[in-house]
N, C-alpha and C. Protein backbone atom coordinates (compact mmCIF):
# COMPACT_ATOMS: atom_id res chain seq x y z
N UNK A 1 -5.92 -48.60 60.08
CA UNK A 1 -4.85 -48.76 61.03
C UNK A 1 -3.57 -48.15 60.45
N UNK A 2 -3.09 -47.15 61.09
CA UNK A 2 -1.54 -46.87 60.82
C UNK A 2 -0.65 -47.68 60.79
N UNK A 3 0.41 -47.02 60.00
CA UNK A 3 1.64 -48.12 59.45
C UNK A 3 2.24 -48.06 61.36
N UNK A 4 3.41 -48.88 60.72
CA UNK A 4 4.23 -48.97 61.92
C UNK A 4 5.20 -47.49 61.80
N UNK A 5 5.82 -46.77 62.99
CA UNK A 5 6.17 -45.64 63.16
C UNK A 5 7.95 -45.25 62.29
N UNK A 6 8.32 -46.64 62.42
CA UNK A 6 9.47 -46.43 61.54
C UNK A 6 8.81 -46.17 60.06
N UNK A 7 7.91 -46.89 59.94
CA UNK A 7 7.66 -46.50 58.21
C UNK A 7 6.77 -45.27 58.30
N UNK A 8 6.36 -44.54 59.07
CA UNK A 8 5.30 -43.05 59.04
C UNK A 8 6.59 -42.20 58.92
N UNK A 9 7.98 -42.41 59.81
CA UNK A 9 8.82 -41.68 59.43
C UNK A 9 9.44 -41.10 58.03
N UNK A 10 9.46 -41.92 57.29
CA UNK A 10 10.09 -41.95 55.72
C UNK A 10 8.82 -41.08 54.89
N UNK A 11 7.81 -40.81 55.64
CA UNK A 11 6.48 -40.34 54.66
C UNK A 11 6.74 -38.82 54.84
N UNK A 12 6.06 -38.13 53.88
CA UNK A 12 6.22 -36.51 53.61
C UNK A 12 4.91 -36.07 54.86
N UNK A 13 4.87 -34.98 55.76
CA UNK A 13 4.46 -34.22 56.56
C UNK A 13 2.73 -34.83 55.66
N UNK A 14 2.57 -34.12 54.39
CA UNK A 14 1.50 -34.25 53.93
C UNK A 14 0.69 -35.57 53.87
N UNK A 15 1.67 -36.71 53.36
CA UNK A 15 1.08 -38.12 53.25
C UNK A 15 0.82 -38.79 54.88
N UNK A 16 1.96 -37.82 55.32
CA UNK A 16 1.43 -38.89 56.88
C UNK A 16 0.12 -38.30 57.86
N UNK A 17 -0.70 -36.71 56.96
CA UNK A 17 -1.63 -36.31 57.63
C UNK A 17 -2.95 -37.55 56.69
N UNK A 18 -2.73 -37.18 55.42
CA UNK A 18 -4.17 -38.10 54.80
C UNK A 18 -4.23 -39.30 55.37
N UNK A 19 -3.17 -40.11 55.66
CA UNK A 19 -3.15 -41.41 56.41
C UNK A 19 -3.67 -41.36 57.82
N UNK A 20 -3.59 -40.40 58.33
CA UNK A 20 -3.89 -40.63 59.88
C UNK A 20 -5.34 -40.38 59.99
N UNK A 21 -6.71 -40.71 59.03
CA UNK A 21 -7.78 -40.52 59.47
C UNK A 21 -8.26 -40.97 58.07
N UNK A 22 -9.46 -41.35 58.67
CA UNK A 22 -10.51 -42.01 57.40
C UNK A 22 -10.78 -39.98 56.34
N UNK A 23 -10.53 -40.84 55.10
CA UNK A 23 -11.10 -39.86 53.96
C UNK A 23 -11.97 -38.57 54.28
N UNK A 24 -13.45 -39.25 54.50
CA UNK A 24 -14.27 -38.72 54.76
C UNK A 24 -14.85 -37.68 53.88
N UNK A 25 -14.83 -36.58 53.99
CA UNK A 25 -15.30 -35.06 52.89
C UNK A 25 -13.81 -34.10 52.41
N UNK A 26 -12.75 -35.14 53.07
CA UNK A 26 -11.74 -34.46 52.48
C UNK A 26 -11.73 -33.72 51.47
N UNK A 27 -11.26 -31.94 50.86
CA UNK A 27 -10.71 -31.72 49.34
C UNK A 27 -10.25 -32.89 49.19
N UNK A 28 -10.19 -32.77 47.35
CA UNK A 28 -9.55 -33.44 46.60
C UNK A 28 -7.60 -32.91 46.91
N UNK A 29 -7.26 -31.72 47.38
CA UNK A 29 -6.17 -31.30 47.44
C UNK A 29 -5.16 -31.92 48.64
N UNK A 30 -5.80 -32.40 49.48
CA UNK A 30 -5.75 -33.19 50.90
C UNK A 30 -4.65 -34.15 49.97
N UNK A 31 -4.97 -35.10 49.28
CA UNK A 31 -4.40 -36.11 48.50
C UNK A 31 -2.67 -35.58 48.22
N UNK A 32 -1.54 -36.30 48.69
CA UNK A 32 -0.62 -35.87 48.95
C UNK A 32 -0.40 -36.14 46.92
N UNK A 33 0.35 -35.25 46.45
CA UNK A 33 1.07 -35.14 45.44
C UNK A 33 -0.16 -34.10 44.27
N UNK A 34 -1.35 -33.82 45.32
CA UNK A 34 -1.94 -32.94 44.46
C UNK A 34 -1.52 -31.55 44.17
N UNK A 35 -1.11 -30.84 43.33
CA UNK A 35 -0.58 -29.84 43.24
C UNK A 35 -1.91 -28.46 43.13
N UNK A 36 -1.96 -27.54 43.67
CA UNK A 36 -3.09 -26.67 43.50
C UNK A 36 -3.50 -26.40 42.13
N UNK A 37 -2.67 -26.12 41.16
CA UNK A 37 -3.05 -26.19 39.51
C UNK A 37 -3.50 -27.79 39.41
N UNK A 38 -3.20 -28.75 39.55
CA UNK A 38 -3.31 -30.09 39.80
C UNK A 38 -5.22 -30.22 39.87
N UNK A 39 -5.01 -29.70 41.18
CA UNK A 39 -6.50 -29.92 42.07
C UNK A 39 -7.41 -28.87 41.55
N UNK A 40 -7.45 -27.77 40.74
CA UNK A 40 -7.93 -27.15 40.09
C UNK A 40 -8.81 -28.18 38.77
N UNK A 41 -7.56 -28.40 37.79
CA UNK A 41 -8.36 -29.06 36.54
C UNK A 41 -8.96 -30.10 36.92
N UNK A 42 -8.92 -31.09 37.94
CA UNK A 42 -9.98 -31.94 39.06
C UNK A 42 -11.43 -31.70 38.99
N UNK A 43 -11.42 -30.94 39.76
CA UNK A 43 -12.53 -30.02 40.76
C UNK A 43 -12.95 -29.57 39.08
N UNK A 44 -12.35 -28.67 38.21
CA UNK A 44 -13.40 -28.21 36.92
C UNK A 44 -14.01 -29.34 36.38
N UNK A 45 -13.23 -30.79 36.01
CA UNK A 45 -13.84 -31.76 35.69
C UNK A 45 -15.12 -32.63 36.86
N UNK A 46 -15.56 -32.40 37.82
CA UNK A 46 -15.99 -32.80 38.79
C UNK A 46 -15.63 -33.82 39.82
N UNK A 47 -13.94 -33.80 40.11
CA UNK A 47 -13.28 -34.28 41.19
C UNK A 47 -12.86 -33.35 41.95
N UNK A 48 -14.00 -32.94 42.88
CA UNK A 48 -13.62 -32.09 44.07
C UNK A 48 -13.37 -32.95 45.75
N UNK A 49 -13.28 -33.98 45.50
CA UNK A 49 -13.30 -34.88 47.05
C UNK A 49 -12.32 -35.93 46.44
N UNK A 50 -11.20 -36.10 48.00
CA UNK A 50 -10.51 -37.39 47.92
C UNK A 50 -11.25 -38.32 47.57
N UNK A 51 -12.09 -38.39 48.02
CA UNK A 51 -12.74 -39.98 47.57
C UNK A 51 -13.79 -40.17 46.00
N UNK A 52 -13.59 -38.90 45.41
CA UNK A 52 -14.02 -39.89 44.72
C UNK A 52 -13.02 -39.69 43.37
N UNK A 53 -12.04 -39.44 44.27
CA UNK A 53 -10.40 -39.52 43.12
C UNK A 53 -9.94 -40.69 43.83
N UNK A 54 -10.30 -41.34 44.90
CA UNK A 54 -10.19 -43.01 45.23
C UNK A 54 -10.84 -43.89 44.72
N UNK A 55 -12.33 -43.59 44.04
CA UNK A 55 -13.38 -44.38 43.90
C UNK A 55 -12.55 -44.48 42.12
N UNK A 56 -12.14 -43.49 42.04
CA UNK A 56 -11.20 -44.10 40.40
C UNK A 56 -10.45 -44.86 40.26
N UNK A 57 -9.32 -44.60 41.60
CA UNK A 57 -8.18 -45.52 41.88
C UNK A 57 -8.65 -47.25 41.91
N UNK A 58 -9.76 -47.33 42.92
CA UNK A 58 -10.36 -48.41 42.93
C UNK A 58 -10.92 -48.92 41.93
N UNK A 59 -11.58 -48.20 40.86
CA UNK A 59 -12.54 -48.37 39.77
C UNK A 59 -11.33 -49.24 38.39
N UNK A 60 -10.12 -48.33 38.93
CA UNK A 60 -8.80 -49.23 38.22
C UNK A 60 -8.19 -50.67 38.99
N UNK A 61 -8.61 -50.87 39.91
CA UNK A 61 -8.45 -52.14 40.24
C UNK A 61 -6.76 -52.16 41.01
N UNK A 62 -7.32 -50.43 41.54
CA UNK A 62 -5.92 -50.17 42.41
C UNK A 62 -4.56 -49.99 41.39
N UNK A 63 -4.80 -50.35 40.18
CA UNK A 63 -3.74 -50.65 39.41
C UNK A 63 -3.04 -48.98 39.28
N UNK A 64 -1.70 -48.82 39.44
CA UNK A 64 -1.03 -47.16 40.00
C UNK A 64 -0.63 -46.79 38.48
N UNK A 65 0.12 -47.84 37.90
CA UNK A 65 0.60 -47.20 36.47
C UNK A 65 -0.62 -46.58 35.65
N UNK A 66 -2.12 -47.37 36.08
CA UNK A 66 -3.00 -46.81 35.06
C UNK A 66 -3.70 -45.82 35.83
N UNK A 67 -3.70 -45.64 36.46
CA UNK A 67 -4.33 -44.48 37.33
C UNK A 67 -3.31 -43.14 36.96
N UNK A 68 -2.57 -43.45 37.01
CA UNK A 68 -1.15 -42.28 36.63
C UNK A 68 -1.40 -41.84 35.14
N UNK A 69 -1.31 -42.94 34.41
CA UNK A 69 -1.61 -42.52 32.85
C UNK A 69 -2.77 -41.94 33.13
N UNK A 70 -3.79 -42.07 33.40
CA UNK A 70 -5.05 -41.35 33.40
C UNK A 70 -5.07 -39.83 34.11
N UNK A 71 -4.25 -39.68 35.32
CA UNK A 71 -4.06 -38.63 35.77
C UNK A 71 -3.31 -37.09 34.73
N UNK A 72 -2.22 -37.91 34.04
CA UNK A 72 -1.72 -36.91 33.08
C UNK A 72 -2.57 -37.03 32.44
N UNK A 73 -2.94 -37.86 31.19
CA UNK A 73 -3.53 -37.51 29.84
C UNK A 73 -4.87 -36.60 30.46
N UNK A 74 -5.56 -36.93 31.54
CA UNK A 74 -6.62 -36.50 31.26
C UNK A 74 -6.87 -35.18 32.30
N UNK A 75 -6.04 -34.93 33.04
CA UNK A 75 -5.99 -33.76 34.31
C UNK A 75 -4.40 -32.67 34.01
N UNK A 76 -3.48 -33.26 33.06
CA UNK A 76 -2.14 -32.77 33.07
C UNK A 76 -1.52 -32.85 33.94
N UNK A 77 -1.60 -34.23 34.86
CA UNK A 77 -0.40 -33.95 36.06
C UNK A 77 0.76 -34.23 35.53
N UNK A 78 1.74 -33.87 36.26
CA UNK A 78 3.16 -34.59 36.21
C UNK A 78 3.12 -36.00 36.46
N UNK A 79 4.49 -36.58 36.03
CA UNK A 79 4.68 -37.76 36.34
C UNK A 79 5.05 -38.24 37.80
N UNK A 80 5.67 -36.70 38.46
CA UNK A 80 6.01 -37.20 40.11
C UNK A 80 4.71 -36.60 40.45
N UNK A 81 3.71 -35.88 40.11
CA UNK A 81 2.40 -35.49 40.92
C UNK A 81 1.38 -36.84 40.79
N UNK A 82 1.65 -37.60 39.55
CA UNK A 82 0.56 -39.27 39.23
C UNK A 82 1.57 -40.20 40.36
N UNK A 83 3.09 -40.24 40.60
CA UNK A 83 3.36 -40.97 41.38
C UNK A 83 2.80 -40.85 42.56
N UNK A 84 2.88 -39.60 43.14
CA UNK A 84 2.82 -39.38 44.67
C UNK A 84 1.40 -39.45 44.90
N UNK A 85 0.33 -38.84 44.01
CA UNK A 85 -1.00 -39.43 44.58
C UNK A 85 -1.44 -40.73 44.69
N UNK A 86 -0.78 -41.76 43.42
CA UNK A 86 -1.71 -43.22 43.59
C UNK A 86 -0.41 -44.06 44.41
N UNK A 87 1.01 -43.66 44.59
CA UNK A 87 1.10 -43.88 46.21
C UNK A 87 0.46 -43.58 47.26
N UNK A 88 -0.15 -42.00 47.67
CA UNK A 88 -0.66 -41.98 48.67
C UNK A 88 -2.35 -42.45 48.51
N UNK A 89 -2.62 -42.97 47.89
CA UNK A 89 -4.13 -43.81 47.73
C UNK A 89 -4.01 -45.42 47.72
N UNK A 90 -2.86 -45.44 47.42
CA UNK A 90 -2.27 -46.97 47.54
C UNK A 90 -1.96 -47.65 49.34
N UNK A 91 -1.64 -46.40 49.53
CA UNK A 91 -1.37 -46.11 51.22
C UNK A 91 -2.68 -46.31 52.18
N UNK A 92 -3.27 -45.40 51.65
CA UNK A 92 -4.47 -45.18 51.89
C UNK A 92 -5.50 -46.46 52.25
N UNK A 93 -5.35 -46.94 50.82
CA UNK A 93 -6.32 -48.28 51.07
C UNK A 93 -5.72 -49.41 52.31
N UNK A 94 -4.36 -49.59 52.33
CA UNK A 94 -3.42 -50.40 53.07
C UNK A 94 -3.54 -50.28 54.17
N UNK A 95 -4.33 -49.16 54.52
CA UNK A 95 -4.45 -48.53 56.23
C UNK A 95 -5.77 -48.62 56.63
N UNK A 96 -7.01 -48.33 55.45
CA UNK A 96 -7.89 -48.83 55.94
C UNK A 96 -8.72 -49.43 54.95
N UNK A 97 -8.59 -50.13 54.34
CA UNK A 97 -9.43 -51.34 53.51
C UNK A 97 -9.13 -52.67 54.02
């Protein structure tokens, strides 16, 4: 279920498309704050699908700070590219879990 429309407003073009529909076979790049160098070292490690760069998120117990640490040390994201994805997976679950 979508947020309410005042809060879809405040969201980036990108986060308010992954939200508006179940996951499904999404790229991994779909995932708002993935950066294409980002979604590259992913996909070489074998995270080529949103979901199963959710099934991590979840596998952390949703927890964002450790999902983030894990995103840099082990993919090189930035610190605003680990924010903006396990916000928008945090989102994600909130809309349909």
């Amino acid at each position: 279920m979508l947020r309410g429309t005042k809060e879809m407003d405040h969201m980036s073009p990108r986060l308010r498309a992954f939200l508006s529909e179940p996951i499904g076979e999404k790229d991994v790049c779909w995932v708002d704050g993935i950066s294409h160098e980002l979604a590259i070292n992913l996909v070489t490690k074998g995270i080529n699908k949103a979901y199963i760069l959710l099934g991590q998120f979840l596998l952390m117990h949703k927890n964002e700070a450790e999902f983030q640490r894990w995103l840099i040390c082990c993919f090189g994201a930035t610190e605003c590219e680990a924010q903006q994805s396990s916000h928008c997976l945090k989102e994600w679950c909130a809309c349909f879990l």
